[in-house]
Protein backbone atom coordinates (compact mmCIF):
# COMPACT_ATOMS: atom_id res chain seq x y z
CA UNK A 1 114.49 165.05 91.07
CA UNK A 2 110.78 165.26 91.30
CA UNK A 3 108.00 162.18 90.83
CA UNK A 4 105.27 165.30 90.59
CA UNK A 5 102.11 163.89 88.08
CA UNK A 6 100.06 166.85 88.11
CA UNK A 7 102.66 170.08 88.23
CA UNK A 8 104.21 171.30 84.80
CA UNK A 9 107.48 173.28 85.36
CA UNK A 10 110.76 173.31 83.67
CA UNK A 11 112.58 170.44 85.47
CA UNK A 12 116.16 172.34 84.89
CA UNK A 13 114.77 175.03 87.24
CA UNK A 14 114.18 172.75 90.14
CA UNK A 15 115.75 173.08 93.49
CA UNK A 16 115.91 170.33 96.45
CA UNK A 17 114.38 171.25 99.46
CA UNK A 18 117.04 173.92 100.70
CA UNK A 19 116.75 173.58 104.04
CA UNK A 20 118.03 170.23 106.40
CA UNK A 21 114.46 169.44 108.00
CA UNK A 22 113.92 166.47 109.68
CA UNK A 23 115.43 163.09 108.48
CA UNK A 24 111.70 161.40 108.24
CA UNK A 25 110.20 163.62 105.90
CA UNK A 26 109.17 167.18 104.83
CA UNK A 27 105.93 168.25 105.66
CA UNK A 28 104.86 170.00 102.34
CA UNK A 29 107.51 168.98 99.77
CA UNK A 30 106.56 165.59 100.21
CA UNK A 31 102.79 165.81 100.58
CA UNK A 32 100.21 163.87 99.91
CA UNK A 33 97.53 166.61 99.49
CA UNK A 34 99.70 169.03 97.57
CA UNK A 35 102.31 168.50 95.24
CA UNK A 36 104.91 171.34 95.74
CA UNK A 37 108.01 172.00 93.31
CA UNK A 38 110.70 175.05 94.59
CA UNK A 39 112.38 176.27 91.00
CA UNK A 40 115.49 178.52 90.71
CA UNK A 41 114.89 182.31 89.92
CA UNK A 42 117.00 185.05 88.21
CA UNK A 43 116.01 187.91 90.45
CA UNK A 44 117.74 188.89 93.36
CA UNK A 45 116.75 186.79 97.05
CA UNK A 46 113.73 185.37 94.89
CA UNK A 47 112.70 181.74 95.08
CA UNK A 48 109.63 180.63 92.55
CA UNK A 49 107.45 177.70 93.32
CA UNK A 50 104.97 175.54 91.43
CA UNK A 51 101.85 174.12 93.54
CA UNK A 52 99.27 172.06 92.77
CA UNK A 53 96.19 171.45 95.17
CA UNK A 54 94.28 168.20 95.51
CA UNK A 55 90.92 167.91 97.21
CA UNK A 56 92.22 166.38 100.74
CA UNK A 57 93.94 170.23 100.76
CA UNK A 58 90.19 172.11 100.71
CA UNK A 59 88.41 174.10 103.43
CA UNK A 60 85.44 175.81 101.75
CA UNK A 61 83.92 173.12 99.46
CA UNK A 62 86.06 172.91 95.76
CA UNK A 63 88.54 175.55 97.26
CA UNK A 64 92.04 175.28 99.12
CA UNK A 65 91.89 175.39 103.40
CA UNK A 66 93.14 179.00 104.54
CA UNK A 67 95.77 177.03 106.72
CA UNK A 68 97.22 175.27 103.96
CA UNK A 69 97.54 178.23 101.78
CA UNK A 70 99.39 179.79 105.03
CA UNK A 71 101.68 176.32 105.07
CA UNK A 72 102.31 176.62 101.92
CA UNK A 73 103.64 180.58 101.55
CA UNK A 74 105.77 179.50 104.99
CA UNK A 75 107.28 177.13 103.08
CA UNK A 76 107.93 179.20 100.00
CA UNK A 77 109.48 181.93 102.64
CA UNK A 78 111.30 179.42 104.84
CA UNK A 79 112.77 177.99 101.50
CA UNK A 80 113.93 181.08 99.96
CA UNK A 81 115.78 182.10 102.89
CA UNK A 82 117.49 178.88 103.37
CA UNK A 83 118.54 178.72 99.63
CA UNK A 84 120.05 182.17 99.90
CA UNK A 85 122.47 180.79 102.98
CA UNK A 86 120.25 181.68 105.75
CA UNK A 87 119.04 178.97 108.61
CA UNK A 88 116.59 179.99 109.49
CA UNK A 89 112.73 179.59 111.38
CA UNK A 90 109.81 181.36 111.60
CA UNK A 91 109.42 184.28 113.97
CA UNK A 92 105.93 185.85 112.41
CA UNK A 93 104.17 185.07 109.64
CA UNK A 94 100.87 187.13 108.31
CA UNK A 95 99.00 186.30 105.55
CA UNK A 96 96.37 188.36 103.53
CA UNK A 97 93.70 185.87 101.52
CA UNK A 98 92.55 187.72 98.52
CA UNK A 99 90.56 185.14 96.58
CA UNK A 100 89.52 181.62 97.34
CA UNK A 101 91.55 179.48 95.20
CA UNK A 102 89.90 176.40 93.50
CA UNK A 103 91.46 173.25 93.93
CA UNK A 104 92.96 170.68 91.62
CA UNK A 105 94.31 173.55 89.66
CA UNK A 106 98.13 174.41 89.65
CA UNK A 107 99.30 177.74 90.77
CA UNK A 108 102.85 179.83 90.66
CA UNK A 109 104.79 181.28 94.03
CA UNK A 110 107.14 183.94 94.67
CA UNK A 111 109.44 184.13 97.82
CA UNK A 112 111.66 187.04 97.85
CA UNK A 113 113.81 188.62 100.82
CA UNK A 114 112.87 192.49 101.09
CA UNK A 115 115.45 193.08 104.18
CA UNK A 116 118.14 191.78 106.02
CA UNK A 117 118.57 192.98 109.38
CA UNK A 118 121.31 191.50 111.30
CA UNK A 119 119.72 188.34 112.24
CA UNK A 120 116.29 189.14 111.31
CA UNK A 121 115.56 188.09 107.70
CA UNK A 122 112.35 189.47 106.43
CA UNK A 123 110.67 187.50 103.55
CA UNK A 124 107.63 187.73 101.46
CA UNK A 125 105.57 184.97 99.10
CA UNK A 126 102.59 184.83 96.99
CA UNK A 127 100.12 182.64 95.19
CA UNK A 128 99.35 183.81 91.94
CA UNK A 129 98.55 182.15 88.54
CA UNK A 130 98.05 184.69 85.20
CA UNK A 131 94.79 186.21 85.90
CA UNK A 132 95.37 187.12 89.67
CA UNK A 133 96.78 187.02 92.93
CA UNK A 134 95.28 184.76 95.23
CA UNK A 135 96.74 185.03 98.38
CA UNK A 136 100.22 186.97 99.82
CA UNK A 137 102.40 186.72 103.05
CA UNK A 138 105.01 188.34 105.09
CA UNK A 139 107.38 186.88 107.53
CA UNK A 140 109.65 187.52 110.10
CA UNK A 141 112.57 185.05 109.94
CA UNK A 142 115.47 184.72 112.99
CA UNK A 143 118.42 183.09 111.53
CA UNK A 144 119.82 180.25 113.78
CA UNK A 145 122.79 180.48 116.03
CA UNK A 146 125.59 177.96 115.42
CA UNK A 147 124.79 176.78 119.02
CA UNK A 148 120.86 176.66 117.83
CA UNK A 149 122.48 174.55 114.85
CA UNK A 150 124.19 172.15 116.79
CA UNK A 151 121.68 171.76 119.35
CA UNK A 152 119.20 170.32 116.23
CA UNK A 153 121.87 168.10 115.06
CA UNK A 154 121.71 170.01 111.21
CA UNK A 155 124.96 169.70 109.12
CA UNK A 156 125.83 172.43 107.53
C-alpha cells in the first residue's frame, strides 16, 4: 500500500487512510515533509501510527514545528475515529508538548477513543518512541449527520 523510504513498520499492519477526505489529496498521509503510516492495533478503539519527520517539517532548528506535531496527533485522532465507524471532524483539539522532538528520526503514535457520548467522540494520541513521550493530545470529535454527509458529497 505504502511507497514510505524512511518508515520501518510491519506492512501487514497497515491501514488506508480511513476516512473519505478530499478526492485531490490528503494533507498528511500523503506529505511531502512527513511520511505518515496508520497500522492496525489489537486494543480496544486504538489506532497506532508510524511517523517519520524530514527537515521541511522543523520549527526550532533540527527539531519538528509545534503545529505539525499538532497536525499530526489530529490526524492520528481523526483516523482512529473514522476507522472505528465514526465520521467524524474536529470540535477541540489540545495538545501538551513535552519534549522537542528531533527530526529525521521516526517515531510511534497511539490514537485511542476514551468516551463515546452520543455524538461526541472523545479521542486521545501521542508521540512516543522507547525512551519517552514526546508530545500528547486530546480531542473533541462531533460525528457527522447523514445530512452533514451528503452535503460533502462522502460515500459511505
Amino acid at each position: 500500500m505504502s511507497q514510505k523510504k524512511h518508515l520501518k513498520f510491519d506492512s501487514s499492519l497497515e491501514v488506508a487512510k480511513p476516512y473519505p477526505g478530499d478526492s485531490q489529496g490528503a494533507f498528511l498521509l500523503a506529505s511531502s515533509q512527513l511520511e505518515m503510516v496508520l497500522l492496525k492495533s489489537s486494543a480496544h478503539h486504538e489506532l497506532n501510527a508510524e511517523v517519520w519527520f524530514s527537515y521541511a517539517s522543523a520549527g526550532p532548528p533540527g527539531h519538528v514545528h509545534g503545529g505539525c506535531q499538532a497536525a499530526v496527533l489530529d490526524e492520528v485522532m481523526g483516523s482512529t475515529a473514522w476507522h472505528h465507524g465514526y465520521g467524524v471532524v474536529a470540535a477541540k483539539i489540545e495538545v501538551e508538548f513535552l519534549e522537542m522532538i528531533p527530526v529525521k528520526n521516526q517515531y510511534s503514535m497511539r490514537g485511542r477513543i476514551t468516551n463515546i457520548d452520543k455524538r461526541k467522540i472523545f479521542v486521545e494520541a501521542e508521540i512516543y518512541d522507547n525512551e519517552k513521550t514526546y508530545a500528547k493530545s486530546t480531542g473533541l470529535f462531533i460525528v457527522l449527520t447523514k445530512e452533514q454527509i451528503d452535503s460533502l458529497g462522502i460515500k459511505k
